[in-house]
Protein backbone atom coordinates (compact mmCIF):
# COMPACT_ATOMS: atom_id res chain seq x y z
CA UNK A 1 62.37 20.64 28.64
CA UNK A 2 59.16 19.47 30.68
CA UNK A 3 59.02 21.50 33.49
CA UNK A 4 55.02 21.30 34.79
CA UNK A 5 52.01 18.59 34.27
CA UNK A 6 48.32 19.88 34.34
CA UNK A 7 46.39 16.67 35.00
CA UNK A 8 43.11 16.91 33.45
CA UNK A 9 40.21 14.87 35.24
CA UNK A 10 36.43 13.94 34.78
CA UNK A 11 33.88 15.80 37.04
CA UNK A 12 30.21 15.03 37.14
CA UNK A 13 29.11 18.45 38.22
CA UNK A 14 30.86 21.40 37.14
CA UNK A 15 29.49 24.28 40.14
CA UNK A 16 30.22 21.18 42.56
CA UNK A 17 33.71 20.52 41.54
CA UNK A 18 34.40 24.32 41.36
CA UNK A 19 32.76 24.81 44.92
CA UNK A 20 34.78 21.95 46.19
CA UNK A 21 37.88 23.04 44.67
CA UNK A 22 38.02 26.47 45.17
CA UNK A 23 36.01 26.83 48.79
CA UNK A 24 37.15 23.98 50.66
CA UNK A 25 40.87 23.73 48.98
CA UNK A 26 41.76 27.06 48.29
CA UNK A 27 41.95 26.85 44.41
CA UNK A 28 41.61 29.30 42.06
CA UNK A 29 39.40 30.01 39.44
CA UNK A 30 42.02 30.57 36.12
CA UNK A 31 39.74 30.06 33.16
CA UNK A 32 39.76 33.24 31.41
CA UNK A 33 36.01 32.19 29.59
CA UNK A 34 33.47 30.26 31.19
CA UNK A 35 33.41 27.04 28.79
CA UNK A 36 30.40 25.00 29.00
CA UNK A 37 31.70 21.33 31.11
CA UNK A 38 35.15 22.61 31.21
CA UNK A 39 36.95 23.97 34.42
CA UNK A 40 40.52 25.17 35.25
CA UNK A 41 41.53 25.83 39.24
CA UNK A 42 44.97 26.77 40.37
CA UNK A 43 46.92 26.52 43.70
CA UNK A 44 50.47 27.69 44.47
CA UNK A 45 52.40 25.82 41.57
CA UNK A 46 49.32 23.04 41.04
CA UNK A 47 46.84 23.57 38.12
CA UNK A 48 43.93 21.26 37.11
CA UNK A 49 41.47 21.27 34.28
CA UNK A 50 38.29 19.07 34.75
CA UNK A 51 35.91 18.30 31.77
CA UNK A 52 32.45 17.04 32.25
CA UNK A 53 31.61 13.65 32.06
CA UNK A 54 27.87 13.35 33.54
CA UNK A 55 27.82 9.26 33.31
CA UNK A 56 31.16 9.12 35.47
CA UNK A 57 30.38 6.16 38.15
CA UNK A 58 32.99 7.50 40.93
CA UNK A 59 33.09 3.21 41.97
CA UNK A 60 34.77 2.45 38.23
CA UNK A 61 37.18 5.54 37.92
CA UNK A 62 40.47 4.67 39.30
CA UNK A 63 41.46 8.05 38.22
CA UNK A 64 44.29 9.77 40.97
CA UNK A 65 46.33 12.40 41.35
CA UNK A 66 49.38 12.67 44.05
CA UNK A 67 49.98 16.39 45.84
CA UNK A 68 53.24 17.00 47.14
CA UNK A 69 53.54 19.66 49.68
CA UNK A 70 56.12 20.87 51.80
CA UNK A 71 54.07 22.04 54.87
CA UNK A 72 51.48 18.69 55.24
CA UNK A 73 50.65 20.52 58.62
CA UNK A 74 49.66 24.24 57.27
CA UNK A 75 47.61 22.10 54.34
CA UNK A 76 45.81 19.92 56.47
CA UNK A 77 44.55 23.00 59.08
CA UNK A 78 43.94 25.16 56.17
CA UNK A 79 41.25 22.34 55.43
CA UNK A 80 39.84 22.03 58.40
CA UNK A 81 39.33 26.14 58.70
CA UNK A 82 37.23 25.72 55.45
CA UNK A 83 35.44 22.67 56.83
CA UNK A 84 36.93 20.68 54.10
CA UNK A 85 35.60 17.09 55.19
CA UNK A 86 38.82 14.77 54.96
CA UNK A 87 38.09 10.90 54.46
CA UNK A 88 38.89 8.75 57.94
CA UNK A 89 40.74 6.76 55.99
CA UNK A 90 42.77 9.41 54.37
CA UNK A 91 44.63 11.38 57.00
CA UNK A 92 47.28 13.44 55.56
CA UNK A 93 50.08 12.33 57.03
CA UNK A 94 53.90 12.06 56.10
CA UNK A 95 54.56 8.56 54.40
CA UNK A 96 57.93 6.90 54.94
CA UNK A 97 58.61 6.30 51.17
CA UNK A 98 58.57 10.27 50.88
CA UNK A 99 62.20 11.85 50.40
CA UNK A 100 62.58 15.04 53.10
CA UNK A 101 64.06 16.50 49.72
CA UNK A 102 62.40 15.41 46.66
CA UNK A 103 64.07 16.60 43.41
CA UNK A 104 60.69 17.18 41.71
């Protein structure tokens, strides 16, 4: 049955997204061709694909995606030792609705 989900999202800038992505958060590169407006990054069990979408307005896409991690403290300093700039009001932090055990 359904065992993964590969969340593909709009980017405006393809060698933005990819710097982004794979400097500051530790993604890999996993395209096996270089496809004009089309990127794939990977990260532990997480894989993305972007496509490119030049007129996105980042204030009308409510696109999101959710990470799960079991190590919020090892994620968030492996940010900050690639200078990943992290939103003031988006602190990673451990949420109360979040099971210690999640079954997914």
């Amino acid at each position: 049955m359904l065992i993964t989900t590969h969340p593909k999202l709009p980017m405006r800038n393809k060698s933005l997204t990819k710097e982004f992505y794979i400097a500051k958060l530790g993604f890999q590169d996993i395209g096996t061709a270089d496809y004009d407006g089309y990127l794939m990054v990977k990260k532990d069990g997480v894989e993305i694909h972007f496509f490119e979408y030049k007129d996105l307005n980042p204030h009308e896409n409510y696109g999101q995606v959710y990470f799960r991690t079991d190590d919020i403290d090892g994620l968030y300093h492996s940010f900050l030792e690639n200078n990943t700039v992290i939103h003031p009001n988006g602190n990673l932090t451990t949420k109360p609705w979040v099971k210690k055990n999640f079954p997914y």
